[in-house]
Protein backbone atom coordinates (compact mmCIF):
# COMPACT_ATOMS: atom_id res chain seq x y z
CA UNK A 1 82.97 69.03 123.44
CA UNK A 2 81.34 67.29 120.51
CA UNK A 3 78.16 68.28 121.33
CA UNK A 4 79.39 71.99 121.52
CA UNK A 5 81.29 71.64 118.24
CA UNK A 6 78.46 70.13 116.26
CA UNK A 7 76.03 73.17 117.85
CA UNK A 8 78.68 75.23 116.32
CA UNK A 9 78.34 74.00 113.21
CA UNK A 10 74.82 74.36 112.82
CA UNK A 11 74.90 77.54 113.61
CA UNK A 12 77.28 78.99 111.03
CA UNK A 13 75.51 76.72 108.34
CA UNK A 14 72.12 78.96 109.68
CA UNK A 15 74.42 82.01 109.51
CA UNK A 16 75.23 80.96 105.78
CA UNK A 17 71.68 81.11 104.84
CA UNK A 18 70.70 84.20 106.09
CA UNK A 19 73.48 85.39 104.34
CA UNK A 20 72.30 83.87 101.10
CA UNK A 21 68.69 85.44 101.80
CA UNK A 22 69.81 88.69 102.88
CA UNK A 23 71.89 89.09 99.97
CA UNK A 24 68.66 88.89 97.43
CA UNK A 25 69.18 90.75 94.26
CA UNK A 26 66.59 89.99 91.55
CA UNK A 27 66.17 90.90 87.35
CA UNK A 28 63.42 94.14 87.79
CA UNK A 29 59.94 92.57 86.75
CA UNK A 30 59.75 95.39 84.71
CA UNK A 31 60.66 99.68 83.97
CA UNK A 32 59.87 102.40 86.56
CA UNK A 33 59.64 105.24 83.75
CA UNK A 34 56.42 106.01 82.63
CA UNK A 35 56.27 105.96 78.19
CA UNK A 36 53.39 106.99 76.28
CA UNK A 37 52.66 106.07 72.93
CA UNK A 38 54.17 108.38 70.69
CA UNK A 39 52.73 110.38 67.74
CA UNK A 40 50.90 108.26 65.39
CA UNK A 41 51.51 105.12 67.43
CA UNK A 42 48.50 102.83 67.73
CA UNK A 43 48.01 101.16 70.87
CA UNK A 44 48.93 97.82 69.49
CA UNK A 45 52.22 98.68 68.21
CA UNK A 46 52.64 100.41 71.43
CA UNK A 47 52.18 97.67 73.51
CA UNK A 48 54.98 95.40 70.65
CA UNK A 49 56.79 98.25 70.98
CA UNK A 50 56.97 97.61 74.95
CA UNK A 51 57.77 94.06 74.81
CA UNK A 52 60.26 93.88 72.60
CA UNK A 53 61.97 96.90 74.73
CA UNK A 54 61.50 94.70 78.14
CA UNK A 55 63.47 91.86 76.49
CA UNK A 56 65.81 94.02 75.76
CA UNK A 57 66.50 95.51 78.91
CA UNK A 58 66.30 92.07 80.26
CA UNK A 59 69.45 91.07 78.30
CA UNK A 60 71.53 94.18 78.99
CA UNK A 61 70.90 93.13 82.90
CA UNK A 62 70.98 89.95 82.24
CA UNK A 63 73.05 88.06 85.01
CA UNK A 64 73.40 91.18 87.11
CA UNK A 65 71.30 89.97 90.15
CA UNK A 66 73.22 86.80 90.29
CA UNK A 67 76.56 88.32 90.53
CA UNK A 68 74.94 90.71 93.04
CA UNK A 69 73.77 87.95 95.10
CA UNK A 70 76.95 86.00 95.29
CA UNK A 71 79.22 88.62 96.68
CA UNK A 72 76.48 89.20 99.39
CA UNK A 73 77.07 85.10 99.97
CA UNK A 74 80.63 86.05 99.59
CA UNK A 75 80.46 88.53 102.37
CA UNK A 76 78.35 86.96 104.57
CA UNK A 77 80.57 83.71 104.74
CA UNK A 78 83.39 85.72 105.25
CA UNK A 79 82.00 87.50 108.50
CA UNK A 80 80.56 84.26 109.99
CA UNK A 81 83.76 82.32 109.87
CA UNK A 82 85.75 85.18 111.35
CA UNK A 83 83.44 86.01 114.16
CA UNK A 84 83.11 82.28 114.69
CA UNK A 85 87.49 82.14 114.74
CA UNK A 86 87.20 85.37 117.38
CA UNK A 87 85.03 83.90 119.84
CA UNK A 88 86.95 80.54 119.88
CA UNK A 89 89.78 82.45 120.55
CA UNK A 90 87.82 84.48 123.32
CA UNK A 91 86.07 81.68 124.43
CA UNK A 92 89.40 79.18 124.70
CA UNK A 93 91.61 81.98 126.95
CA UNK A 94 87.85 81.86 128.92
CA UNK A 95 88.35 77.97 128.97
CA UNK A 96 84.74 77.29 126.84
CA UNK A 97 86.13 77.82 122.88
CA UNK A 98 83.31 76.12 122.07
CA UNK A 99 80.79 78.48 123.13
CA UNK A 100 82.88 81.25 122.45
CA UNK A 101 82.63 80.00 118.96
CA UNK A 102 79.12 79.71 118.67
CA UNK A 103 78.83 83.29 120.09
CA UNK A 104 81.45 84.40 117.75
CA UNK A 105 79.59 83.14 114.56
CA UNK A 106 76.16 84.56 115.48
CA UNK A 107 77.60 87.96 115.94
CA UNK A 108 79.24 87.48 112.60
CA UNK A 109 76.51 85.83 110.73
CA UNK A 110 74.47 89.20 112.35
CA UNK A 111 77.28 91.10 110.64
CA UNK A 112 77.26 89.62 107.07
CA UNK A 113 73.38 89.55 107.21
CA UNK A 114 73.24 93.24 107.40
CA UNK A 115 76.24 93.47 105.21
CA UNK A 116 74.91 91.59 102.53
CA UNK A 117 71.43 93.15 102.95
CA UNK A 118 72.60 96.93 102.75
CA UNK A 119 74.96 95.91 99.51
CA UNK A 120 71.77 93.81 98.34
CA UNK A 121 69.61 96.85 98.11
CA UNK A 122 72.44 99.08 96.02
CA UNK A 123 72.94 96.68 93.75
CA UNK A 124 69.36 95.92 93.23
CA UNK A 125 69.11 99.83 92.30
CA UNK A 126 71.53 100.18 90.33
CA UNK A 127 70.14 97.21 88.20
CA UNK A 128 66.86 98.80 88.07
CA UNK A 129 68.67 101.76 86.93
CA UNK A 130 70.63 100.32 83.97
CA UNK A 131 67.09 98.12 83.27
CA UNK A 132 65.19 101.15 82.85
CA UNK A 133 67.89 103.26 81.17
CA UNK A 134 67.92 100.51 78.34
CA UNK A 135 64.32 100.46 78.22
CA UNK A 136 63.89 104.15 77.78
CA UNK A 137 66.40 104.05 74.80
CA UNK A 138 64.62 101.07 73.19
CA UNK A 139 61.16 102.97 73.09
CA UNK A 140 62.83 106.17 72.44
CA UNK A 141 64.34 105.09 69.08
CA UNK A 142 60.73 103.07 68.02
CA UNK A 143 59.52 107.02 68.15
CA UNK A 144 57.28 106.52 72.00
CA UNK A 145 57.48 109.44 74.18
CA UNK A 146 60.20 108.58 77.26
CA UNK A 147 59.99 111.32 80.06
CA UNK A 148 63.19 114.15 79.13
CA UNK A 149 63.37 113.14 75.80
CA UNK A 150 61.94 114.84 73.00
CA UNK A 151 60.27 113.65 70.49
CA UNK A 152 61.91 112.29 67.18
CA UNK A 153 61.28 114.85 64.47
CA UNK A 154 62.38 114.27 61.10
CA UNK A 155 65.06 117.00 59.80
CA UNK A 156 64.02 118.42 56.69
CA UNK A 157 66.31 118.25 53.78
CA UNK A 158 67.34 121.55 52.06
CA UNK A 159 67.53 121.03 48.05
CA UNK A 160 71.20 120.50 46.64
CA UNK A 161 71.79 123.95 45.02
CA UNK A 162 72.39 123.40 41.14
CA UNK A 163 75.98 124.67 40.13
CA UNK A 164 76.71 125.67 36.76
CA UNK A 165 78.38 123.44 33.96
CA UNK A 166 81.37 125.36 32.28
CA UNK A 167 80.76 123.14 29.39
CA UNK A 168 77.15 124.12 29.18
CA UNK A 169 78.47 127.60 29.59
CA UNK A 170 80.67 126.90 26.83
CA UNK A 171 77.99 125.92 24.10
CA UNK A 172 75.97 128.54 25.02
CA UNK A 173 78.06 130.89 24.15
CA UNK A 174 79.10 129.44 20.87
CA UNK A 175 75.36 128.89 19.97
CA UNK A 176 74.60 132.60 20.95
CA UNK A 177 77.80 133.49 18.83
CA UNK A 178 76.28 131.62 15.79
CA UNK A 179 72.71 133.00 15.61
CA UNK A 180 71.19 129.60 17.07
CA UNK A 181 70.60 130.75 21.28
CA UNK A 182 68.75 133.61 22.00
CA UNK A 183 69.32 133.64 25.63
CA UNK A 184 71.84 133.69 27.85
CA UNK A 185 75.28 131.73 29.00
CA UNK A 186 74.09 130.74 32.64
CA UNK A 187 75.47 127.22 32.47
CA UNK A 188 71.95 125.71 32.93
CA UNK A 189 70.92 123.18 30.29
CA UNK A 190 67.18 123.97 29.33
CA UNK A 191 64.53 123.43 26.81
CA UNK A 192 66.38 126.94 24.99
CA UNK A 193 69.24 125.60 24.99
CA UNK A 194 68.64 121.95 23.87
CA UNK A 195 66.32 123.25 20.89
CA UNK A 196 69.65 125.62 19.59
CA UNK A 197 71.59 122.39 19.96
CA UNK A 198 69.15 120.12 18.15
CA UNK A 199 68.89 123.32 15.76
CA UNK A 200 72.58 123.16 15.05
CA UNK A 201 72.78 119.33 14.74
CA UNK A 202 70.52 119.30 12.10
CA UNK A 203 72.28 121.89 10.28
CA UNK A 204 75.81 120.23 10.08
CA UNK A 205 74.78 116.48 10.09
CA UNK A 206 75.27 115.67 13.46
CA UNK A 207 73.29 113.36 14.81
CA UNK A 208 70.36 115.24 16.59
CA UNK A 209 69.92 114.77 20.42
CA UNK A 210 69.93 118.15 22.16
CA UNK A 211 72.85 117.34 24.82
CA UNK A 212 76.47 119.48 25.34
CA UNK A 213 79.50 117.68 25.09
CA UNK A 214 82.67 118.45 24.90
CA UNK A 215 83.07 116.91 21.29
CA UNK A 216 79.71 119.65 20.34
CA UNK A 217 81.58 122.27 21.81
CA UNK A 218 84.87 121.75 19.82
CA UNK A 219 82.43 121.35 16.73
CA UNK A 220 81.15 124.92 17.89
CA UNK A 221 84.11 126.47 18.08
CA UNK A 222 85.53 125.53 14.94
CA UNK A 223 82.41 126.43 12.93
CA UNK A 224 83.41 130.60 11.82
CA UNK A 225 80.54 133.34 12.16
CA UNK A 226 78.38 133.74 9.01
CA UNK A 227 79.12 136.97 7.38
CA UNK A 228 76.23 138.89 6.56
CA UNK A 229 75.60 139.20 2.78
CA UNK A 230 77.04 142.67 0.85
CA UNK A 231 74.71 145.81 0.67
CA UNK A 232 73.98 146.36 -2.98
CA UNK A 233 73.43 149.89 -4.93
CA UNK A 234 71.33 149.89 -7.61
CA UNK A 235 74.03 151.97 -10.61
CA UNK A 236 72.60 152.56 -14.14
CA UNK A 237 73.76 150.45 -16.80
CA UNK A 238 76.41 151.02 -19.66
CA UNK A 239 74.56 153.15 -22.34
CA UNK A 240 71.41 154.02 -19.68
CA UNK A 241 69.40 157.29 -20.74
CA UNK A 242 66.97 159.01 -18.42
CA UNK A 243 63.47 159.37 -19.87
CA UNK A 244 62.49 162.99 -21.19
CA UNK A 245 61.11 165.02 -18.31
CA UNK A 246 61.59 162.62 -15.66
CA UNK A 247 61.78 163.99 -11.61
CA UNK A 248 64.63 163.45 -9.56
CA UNK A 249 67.84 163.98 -9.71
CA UNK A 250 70.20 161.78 -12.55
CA UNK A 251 71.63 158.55 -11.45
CA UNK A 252 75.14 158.77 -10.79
CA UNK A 253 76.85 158.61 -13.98
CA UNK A 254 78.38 155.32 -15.58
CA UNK A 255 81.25 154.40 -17.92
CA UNK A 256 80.04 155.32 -21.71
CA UNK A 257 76.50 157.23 -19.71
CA UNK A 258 75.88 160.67 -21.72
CA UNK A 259 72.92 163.21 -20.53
CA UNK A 260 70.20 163.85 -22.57
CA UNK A 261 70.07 167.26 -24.17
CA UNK A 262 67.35 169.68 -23.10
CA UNK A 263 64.53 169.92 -25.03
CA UNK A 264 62.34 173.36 -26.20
């Protein structure tokens, strides 16, 4: 009986290790995608480029292949100490629960084995998987070429479209208004404008700088139109006599003017 019991024992400590070797998940050496070096990329920085992306798919698997492999142990335990309970029980009502046993724990140990070896090879894909998937998105965003993913492009930038300034507006219209802007209101400050403002600094002791404000627009406002000087008509003088014999008609006729008298 002890010899049977210690044959048992050996054999589910065997069954454990096949277990343990069936269930052999390991971190991927390295990616199954094929990258190229992408545009502009020398071969060096390529090559950086790649190691610095298998480190870090490394970490993000990091640990993986471990857990893998000790749920395959897990399993394989499992199956070899209920086999080994089932064929004691078989082997006892047979009278020989010691054999029964051993008979028991091989066909589990058989069991977990291939359990541990079919769960050993999906989890060892789906960690080659995850390696490669952060691989491909470390050399994607260093600008290599990953199979399915387009190259990065930079996105030009459209120019800002220039709004008008009402206050610009404003000044231009009062400096058009005055005589000093010959141009129009388009709420643009340009070299026009800022010579009519530096124009009408000068002219009403401001200090000259060529830039709207609000404080140069009140100014502008309050400053009234020019008026333009009278029209003048030339009128003869008090006491004027035309010449003798002169063209033309008389000039129009003044207080105290008399008209010469015809002459023979």
């Amino acid at each position: 009986m002890i010899v049977q019991r210690t044959a048992v024992g050996r054999l589910m400590v065997s069954a454990c290790i096949a277990s343990m070797l069936a269930g052999c998940a390991a971190t991927p050496m390295g990616p199954m995608v094929q990258v190229m070096p992408g545009p502009g990329k020398s071969f060096d920085t390529f090559q950086a480029d790649q190691a610095a992306c298998k480190m870090y798919a490394e970490n993000q698997v990091s640990g993986q292949a471990e857990a893998a492999n000790n749920r395959a142990v897990a399993a394989g335990v499992l199956t070899t100490v209920v086999g080994a309970g089932l064929g004691a029980a078989i082997g006892g009502a047979a009278g020989d629960a010691g054999a029964g046993a051993a008979i028991g724990a091989a066909a589990g140990a058989g069991t977990g084995a291939a359990y541990g070896a079919g769960n050993s090879g999906n989890e060892q894909m789906a960690i080659q998987q995850r390696y490669d998937n952060a691989f491909s998105q470390c050399m994607y965003a260093k600008g290599e070429r990953v199979p399915g993913y387009a190259p990065i492009t930079a996105v030009p930038q459209s120019a800002p479209v220039a709004m008008a300034d009402p206050m610009v507006r404003a000044a231009q219209s009062e400096l058009i208004r005055l005589g000093y802007l010959h141009d129009t209101a388009d709420g643009f400050i340009g070299p026009k404008t800022r010579a009519a403002i530096s124009a009408y600094q000068q002219t009403h002791g401001l200090p000259v700088d060529g830039t709207p404000s609000p404080t140069l627009v009140a100014k502008l406002q309050s400053t009234p139109t020019s008026a333009p000087p009278a029209a003048t008509t030339a009128s003869a003088p008090a006491g004027w006599v035309a010449p003798a014999g002169s063209p033309g008609a008389a000039p129009a006729a003044s207080s105290g003017w008399v008209a010469p008298a015809k002459t023979p």
